[in-house]
C-alpha atoms as a PDB file:
ATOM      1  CA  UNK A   1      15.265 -21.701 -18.233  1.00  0.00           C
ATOM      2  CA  UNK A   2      12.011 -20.342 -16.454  1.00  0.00           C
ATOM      3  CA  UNK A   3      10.349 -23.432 -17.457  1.00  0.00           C
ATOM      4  CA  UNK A   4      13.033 -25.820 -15.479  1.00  0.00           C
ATOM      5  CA  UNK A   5      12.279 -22.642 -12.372  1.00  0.00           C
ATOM      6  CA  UNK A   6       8.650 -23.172 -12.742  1.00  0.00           C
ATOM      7  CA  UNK A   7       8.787 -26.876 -12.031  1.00  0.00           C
ATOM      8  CA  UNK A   8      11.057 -26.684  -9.547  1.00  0.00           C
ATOM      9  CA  UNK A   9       8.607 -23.808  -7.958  1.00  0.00           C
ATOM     10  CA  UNK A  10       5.817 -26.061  -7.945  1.00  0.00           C
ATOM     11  CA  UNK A  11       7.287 -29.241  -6.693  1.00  0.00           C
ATOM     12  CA  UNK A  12       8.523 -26.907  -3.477  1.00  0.00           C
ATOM     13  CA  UNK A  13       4.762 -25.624  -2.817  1.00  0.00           C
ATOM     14  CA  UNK A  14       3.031 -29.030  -3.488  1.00  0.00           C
ATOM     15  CA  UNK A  15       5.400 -30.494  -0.720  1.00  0.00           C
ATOM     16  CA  UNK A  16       5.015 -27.421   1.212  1.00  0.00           C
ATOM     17  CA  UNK A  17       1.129 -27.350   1.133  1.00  0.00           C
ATOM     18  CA  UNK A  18       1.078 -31.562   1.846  1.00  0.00           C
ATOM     19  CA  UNK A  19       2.563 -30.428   5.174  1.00  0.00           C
ATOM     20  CA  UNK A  20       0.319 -27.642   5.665  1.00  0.00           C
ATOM     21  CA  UNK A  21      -2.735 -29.970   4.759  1.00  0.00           C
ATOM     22  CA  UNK A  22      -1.506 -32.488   7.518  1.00  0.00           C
ATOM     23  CA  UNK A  23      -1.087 -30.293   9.949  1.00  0.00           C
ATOM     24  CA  UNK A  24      -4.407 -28.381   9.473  1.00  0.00           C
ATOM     25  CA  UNK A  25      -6.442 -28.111  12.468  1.00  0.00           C
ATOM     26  CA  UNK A  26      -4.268 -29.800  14.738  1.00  0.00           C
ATOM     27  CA  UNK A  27      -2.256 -27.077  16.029  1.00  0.00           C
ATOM     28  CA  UNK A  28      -2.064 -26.779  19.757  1.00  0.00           C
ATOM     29  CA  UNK A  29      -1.519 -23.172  21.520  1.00  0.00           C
ATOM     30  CA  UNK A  30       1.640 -23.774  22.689  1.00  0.00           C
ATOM     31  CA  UNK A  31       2.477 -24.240  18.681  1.00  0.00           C
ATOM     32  CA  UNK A  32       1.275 -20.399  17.839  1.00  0.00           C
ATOM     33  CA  UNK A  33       3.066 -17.409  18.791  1.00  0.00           C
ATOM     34  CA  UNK A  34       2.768 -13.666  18.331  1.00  0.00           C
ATOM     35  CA  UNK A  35       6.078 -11.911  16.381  1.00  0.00           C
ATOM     36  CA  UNK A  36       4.154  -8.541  16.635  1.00  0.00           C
ATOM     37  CA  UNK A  37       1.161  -7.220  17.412  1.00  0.00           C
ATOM     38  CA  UNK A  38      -2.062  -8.814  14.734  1.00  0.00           C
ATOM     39  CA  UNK A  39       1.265 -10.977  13.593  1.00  0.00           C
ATOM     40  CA  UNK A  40       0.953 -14.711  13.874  1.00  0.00           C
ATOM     41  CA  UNK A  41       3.748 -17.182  13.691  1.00  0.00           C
ATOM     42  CA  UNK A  42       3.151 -20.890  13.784  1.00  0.00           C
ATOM     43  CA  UNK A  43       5.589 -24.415  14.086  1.00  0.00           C
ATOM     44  CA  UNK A  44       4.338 -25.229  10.218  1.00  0.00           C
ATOM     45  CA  UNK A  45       5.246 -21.903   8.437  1.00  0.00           C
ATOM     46  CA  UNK A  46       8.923 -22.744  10.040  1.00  0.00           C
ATOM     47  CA  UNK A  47       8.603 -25.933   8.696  1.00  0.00           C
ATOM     48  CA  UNK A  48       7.708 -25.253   5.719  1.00  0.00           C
ATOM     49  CA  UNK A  49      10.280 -22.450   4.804  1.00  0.00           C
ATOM     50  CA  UNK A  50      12.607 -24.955   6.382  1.00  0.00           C
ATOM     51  CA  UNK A  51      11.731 -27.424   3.300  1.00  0.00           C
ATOM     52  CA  UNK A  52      12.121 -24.597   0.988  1.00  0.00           C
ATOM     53  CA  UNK A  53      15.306 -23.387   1.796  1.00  0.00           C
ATOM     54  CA  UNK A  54      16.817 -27.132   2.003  1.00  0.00           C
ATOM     55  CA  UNK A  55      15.842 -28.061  -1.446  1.00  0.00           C
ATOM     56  CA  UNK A  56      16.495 -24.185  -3.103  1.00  0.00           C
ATOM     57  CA  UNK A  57      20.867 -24.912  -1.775  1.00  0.00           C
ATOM     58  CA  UNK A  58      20.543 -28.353  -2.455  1.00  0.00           C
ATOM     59  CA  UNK A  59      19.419 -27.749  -6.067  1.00  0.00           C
ATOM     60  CA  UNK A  60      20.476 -23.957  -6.701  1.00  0.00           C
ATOM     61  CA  UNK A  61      23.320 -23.378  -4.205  1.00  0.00           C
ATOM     62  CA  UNK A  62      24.000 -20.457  -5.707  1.00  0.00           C
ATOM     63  CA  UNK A  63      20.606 -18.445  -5.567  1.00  0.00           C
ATOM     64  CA  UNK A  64      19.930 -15.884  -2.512  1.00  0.00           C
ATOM     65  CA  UNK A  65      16.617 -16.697  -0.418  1.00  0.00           C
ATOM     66  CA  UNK A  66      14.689 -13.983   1.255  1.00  0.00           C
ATOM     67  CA  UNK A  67      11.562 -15.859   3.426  1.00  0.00           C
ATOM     68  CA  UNK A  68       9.062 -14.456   6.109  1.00  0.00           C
ATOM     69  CA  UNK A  69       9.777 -16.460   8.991  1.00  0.00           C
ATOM     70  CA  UNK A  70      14.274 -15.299   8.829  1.00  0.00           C
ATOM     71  CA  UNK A  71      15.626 -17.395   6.338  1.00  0.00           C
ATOM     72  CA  UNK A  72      18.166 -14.885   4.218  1.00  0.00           C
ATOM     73  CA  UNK A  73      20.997 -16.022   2.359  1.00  0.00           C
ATOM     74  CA  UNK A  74      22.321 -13.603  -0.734  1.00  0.00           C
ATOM     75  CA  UNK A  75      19.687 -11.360  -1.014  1.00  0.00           C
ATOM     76  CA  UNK A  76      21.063  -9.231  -3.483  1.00  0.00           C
ATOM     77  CA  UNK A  77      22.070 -12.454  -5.873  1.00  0.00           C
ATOM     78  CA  UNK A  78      20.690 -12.139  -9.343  1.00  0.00           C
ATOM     79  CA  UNK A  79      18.543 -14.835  -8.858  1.00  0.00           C
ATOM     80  CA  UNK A  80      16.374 -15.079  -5.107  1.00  0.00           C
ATOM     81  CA  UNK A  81      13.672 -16.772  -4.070  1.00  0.00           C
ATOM     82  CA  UNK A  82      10.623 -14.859  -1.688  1.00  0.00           C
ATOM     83  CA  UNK A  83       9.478 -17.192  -0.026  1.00  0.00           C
ATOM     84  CA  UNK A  84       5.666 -17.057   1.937  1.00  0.00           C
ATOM     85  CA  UNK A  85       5.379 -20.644   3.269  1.00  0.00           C
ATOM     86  CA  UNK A  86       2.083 -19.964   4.712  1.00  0.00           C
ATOM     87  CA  UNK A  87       0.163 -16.983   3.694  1.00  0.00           C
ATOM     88  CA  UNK A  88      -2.550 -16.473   5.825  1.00  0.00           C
ATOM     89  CA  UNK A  89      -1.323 -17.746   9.171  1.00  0.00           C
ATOM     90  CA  UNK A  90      -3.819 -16.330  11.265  1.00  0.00           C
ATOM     91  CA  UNK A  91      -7.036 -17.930   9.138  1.00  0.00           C
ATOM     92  CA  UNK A  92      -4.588 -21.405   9.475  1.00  0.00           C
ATOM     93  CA  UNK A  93      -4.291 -21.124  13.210  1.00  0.00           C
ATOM     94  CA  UNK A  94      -7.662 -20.601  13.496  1.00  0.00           C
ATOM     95  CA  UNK A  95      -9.188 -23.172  11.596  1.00  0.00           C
ATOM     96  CA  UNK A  96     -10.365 -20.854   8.741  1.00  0.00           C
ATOM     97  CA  UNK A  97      -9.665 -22.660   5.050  1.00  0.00           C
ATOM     98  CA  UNK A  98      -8.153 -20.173   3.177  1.00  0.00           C
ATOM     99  CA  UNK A  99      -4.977 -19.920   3.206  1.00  0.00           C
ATOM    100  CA  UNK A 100      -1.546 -21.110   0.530  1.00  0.00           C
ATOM    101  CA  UNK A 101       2.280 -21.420  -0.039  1.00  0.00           C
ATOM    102  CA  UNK A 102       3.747 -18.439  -1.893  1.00  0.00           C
ATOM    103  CA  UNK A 103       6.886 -18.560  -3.713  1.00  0.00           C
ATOM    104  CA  UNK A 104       8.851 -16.172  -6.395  1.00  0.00           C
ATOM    105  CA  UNK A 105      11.465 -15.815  -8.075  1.00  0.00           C
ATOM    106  CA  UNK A 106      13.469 -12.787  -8.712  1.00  0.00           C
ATOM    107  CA  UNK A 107      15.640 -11.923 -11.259  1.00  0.00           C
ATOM    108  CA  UNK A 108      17.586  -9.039 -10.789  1.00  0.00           C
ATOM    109  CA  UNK A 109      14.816  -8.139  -8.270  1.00  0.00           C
ATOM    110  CA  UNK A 110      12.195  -8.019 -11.219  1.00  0.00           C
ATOM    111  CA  UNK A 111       9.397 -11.216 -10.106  1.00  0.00           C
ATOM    112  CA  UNK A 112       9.952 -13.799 -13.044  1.00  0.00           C
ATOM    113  CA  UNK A 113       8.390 -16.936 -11.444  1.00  0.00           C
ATOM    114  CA  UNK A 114       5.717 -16.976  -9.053  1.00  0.00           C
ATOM    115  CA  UNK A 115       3.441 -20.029  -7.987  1.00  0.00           C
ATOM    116  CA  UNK A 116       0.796 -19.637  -5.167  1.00  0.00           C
ATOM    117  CA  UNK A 117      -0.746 -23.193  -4.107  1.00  0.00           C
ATOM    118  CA  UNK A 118      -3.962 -23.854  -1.963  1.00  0.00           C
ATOM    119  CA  UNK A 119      -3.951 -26.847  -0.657  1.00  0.00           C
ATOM    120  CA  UNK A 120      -7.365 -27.311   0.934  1.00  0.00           C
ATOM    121  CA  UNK A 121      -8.960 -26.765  -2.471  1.00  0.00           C
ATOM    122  CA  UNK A 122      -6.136 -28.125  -4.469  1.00  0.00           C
ATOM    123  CA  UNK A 123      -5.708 -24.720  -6.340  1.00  0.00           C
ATOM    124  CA  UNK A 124      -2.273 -24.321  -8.055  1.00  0.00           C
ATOM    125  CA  UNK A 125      -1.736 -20.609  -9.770  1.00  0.00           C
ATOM    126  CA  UNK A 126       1.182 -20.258 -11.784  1.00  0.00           C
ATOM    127  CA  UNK A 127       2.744 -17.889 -13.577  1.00  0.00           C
ATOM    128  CA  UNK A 128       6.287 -16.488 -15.976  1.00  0.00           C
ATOM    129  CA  UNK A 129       6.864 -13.071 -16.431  1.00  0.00           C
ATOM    130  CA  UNK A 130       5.755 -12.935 -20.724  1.00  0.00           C
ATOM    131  CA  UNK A 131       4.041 -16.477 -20.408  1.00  0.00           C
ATOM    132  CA  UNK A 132       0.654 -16.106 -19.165  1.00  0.00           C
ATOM    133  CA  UNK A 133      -0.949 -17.002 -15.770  1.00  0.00           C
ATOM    134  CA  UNK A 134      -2.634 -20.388 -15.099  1.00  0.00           C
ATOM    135  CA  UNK A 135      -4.820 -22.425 -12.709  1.00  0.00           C
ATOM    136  CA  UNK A 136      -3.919 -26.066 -13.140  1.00  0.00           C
ATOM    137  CA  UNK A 137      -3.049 -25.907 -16.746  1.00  0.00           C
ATOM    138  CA  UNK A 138      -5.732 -23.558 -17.900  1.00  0.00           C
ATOM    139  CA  UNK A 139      -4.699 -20.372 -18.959  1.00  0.00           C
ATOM    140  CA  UNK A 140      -7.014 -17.605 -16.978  1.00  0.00           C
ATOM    141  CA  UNK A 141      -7.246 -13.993 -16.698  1.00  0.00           C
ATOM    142  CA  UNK A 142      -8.851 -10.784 -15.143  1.00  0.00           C
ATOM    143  CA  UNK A 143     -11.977  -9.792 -15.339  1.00  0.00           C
ATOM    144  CA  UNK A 144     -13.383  -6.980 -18.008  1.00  0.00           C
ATOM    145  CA  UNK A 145     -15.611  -5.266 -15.716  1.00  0.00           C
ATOM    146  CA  UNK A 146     -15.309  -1.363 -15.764  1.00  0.00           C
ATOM    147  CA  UNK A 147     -17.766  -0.045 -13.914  1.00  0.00           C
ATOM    148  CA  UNK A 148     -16.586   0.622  -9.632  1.00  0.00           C
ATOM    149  CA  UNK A 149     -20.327  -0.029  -8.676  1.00  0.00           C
ATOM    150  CA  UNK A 150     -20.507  -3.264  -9.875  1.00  0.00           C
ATOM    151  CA  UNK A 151     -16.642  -4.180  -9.101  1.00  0.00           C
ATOM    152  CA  UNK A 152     -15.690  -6.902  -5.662  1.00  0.00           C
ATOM    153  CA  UNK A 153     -12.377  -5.063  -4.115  1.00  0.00           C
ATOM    154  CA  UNK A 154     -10.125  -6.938  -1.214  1.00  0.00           C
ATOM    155  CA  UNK A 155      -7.870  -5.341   0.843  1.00  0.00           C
ATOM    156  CA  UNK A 156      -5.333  -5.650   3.815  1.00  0.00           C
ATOM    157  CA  UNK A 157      -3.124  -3.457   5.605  1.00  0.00           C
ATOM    158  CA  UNK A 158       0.236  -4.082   7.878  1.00  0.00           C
ATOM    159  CA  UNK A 159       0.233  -5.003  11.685  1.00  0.00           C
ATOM    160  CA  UNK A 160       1.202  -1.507  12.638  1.00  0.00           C
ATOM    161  CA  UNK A 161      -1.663   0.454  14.064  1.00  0.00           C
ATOM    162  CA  UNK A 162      -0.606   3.361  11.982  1.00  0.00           C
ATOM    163  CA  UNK A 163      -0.937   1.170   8.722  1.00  0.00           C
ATOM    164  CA  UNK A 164      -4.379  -0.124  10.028  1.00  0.00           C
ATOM    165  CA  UNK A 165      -5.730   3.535  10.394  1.00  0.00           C
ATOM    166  CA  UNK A 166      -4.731   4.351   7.049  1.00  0.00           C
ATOM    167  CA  UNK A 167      -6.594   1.445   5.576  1.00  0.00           C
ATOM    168  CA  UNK A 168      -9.801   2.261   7.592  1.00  0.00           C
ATOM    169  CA  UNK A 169      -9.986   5.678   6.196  1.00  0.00           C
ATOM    170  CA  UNK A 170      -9.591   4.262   2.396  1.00  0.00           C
ATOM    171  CA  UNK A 171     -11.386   1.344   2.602  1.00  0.00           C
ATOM    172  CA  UNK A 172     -14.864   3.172   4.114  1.00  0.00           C
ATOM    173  CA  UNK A 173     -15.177   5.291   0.850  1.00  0.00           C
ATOM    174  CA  UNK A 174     -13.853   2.148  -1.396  1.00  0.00           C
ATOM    175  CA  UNK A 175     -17.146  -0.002   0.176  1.00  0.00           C
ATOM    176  CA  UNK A 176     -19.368   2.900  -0.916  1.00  0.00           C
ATOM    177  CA  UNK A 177     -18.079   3.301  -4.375  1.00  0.00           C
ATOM    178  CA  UNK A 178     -18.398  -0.336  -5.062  1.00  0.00           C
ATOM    179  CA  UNK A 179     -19.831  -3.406  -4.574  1.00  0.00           C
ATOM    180  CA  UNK A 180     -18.176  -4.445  -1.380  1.00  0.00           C
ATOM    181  CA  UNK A 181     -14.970  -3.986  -0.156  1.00  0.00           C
ATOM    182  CA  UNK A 182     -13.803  -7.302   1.890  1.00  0.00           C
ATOM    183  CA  UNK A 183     -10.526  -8.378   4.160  1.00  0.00           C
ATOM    184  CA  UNK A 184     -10.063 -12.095   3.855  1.00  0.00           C
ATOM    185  CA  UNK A 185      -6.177 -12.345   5.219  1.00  0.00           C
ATOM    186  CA  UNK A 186      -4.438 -13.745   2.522  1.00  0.00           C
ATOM    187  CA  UNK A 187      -2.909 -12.015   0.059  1.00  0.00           C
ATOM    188  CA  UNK A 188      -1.892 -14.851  -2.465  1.00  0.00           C
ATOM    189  CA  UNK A 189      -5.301 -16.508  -2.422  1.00  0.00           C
ATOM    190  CA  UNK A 190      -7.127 -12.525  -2.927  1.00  0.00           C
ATOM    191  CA  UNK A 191      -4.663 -12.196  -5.795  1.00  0.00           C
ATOM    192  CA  UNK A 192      -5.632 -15.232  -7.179  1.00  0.00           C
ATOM    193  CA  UNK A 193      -8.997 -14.070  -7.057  1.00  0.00           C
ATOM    194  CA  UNK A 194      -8.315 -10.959  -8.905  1.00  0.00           C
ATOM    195  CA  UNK A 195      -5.746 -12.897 -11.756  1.00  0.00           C
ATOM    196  CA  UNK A 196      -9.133 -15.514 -12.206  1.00  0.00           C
ATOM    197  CA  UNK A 197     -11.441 -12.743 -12.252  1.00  0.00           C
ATOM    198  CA  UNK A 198     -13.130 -13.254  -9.873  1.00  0.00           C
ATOM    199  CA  UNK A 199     -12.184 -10.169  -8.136  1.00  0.00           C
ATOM    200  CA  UNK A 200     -11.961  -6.871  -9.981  1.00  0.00           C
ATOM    201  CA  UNK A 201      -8.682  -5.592  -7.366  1.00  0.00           C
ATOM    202  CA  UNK A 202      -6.914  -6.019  -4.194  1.00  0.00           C
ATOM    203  CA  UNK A 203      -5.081  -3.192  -2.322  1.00  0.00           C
ATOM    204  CA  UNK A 204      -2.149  -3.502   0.223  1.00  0.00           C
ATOM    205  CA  UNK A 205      -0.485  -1.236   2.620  1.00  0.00           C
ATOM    206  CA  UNK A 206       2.871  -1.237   4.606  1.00  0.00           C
ATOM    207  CA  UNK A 207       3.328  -4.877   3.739  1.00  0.00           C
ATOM    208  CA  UNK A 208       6.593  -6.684   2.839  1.00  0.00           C
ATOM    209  CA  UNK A 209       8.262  -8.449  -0.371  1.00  0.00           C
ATOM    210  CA  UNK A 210       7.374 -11.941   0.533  1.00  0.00           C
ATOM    211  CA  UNK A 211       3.696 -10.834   0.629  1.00  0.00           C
ATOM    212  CA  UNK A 212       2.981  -8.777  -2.425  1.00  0.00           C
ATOM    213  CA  UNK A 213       5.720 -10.476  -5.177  1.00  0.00           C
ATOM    214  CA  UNK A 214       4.242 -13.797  -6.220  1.00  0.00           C
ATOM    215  CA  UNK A 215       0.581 -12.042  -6.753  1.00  0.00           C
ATOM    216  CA  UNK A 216       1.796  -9.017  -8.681  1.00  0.00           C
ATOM    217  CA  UNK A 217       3.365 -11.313 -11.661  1.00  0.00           C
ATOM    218  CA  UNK A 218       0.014 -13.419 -11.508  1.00  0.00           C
ATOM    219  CA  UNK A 219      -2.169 -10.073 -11.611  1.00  0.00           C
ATOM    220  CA  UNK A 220       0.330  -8.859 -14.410  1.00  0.00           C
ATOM    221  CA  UNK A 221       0.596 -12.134 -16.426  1.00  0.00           C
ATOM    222  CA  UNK A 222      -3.294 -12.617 -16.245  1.00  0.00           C
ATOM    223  CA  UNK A 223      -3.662  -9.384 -18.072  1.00  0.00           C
ATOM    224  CA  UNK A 224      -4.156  -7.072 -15.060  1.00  0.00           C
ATOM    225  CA  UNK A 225      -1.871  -4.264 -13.498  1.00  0.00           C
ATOM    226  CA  UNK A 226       0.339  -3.461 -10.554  1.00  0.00           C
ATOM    227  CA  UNK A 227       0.762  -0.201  -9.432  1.00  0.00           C
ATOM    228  CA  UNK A 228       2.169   1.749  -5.735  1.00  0.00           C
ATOM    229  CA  UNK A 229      -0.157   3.639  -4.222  1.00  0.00           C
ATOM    230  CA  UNK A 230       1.264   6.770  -6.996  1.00  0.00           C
ATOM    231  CA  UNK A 231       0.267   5.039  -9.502  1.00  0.00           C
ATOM    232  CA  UNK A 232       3.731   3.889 -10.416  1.00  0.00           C
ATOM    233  CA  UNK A 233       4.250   0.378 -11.707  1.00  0.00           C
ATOM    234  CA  UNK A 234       5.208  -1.728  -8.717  1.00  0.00           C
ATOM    235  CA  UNK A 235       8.160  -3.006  -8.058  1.00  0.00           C
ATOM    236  CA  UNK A 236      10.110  -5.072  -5.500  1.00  0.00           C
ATOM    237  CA  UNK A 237      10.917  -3.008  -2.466  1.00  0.00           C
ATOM    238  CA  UNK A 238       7.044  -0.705  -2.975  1.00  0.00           C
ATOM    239  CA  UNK A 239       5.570  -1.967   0.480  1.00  0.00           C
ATOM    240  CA  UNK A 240       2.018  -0.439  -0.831  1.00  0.00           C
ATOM    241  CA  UNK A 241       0.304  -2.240  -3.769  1.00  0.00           C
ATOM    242  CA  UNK A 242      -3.058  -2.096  -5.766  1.00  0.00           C
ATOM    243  CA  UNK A 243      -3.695  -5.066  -8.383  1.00  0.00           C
ATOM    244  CA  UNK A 244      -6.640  -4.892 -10.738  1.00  0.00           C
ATOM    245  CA  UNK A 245      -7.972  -6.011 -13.688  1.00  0.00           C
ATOM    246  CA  UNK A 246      -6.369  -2.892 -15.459  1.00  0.00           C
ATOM    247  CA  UNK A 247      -9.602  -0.963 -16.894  1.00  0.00           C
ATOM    248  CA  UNK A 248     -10.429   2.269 -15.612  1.00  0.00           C
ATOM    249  CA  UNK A 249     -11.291   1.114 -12.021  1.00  0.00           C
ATOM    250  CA  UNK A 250      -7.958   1.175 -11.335  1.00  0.00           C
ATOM    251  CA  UNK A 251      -7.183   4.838 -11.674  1.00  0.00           C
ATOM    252  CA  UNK A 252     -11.093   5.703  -9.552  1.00  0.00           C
ATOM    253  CA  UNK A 253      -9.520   3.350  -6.649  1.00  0.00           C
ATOM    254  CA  UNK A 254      -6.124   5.414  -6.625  1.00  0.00           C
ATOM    255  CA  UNK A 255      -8.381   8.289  -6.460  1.00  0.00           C
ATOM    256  CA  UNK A 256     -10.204   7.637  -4.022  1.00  0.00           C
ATOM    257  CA  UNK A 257      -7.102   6.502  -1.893  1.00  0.00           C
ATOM    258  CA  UNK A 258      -5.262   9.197  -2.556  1.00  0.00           C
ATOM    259  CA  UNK A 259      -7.855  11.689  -1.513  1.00  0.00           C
ATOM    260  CA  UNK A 260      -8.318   9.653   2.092  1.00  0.00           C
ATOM    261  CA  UNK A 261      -4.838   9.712   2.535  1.00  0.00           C
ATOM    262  CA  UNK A 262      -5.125  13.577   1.833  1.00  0.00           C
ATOM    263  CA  UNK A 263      -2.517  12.998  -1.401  1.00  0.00           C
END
């Protein structure tokens, strides 16, 4: 059954990103808008969660949809679909190429299905909750780095300027204790990074559902870990998230927040 999900996943996001590819770099000013302070809304993400929701009651009529840009139907269904059609608006209305489509499936709000597509660089990341994570149709997974010093961490924070402090005062001593510490504005694509290795974590604050769902089963799946700021296992619902590759760099980054935070 997940299988017959997945696909279905995947066609939605490869028809989502063609219209985000189209439409890239020809947005007009009149075509973005500000829902909140930092918080950028654009014609395409309402297109493209327009798409998604068509073909979800078309093919699933009975599923619940919860998307970014208002679209809720049955949220507390056993099945629903979190929808991010474009995560990353802000790099997309500025011209900045990193950006994707995010889409998951719950079941009985635990993430089952999640597919994050790029489609400047053609990148499609897939993942089933017990089958494994994949670019393309390569299997890939987290790095084993364990040391903090030599570890990449990414991180973003909410809109709210209480959120933003919080993040400042974490991510100052997270930059010294590693590598580098970077913001890149979207969460699906960082996540990517860390389920590929790339990355050794990412680290989220006071962010919603449709932003932290779809990464956390790819980070799982990949062989990495998802935990609240606590150190509790995320779950749908936690608005603060830290991914990782799951070695003891994990539990030094919760540190390290927690003692900023003054936990």
């Amino acid at each position: 059954m997940l299988q017959d999900f997945l696909d279905f996943a995947k066609e939605m996001a490869l028809g989502g990103g063609n219209i985000l590819k189209d439409n890239f770099g020809k947005l007009e000013q009149e075509q973005i808008e500000l829902k909140g302070p930092h918080d950028f809304v654009t014609d395409v993400d309402k297109e493209v969660e327009a798409l998604y929701a068509k073909m979800i009651k078309e093919t699933f009529p009975d599923h619940g949809i919860i998307g970014e840009e208002g679209t809720s139907d049955n949220p507390d269904n056993e099945w629903v679909w979190v929808l991010d059609p474009l995560d990353g608006t802000k790099n997309y209305a500025f011209e900045t190429p990193f950006f994707c489509t995010s889409i998951c499936l719950l079941q009985n709000k635990e993430p089952v299905v999640a597919v994050i597509y790029e489609p400047i660089t053609d990148n499609l990341y897939y993942a089933t909750k017990g089958g494994g994570t994949f670019k393309g149709g390569d299997p890939i997974h987290v790095s084993k780095q364990s040391d903090l010093k030599s570890s990449m961490l990414l991180y973003c924070h909410a809109a709210d300027p209480k959120a933003i402090r919080e993040a400042e005062h974490y991510v100052v001593e997270l930059k010294i204790a590693s590598r580098d510490a970077a913001r890149l504005r979207s969460a699906g694509c960082e996540m990517a990074l860390v389920a590929k290795g790339v990355c050794e974590a990412y680290l989220m604050n006071k962010l919603p559902l449709w932003d932290l769902a779809a990464g956390a089963l790819l980070v799982r799946e990949a062989g990495g870990k998802a935990t609240d700021f606590s150190g509790k296992d995320w779950q749908p619902g936690d608005g603060d998230i830290i991914v990782s590759n799951g070695t003891k760099i994990h539990e030094e980054i919760l540190d390290i927040v927690k003692s900023s935070m003054g936990a």
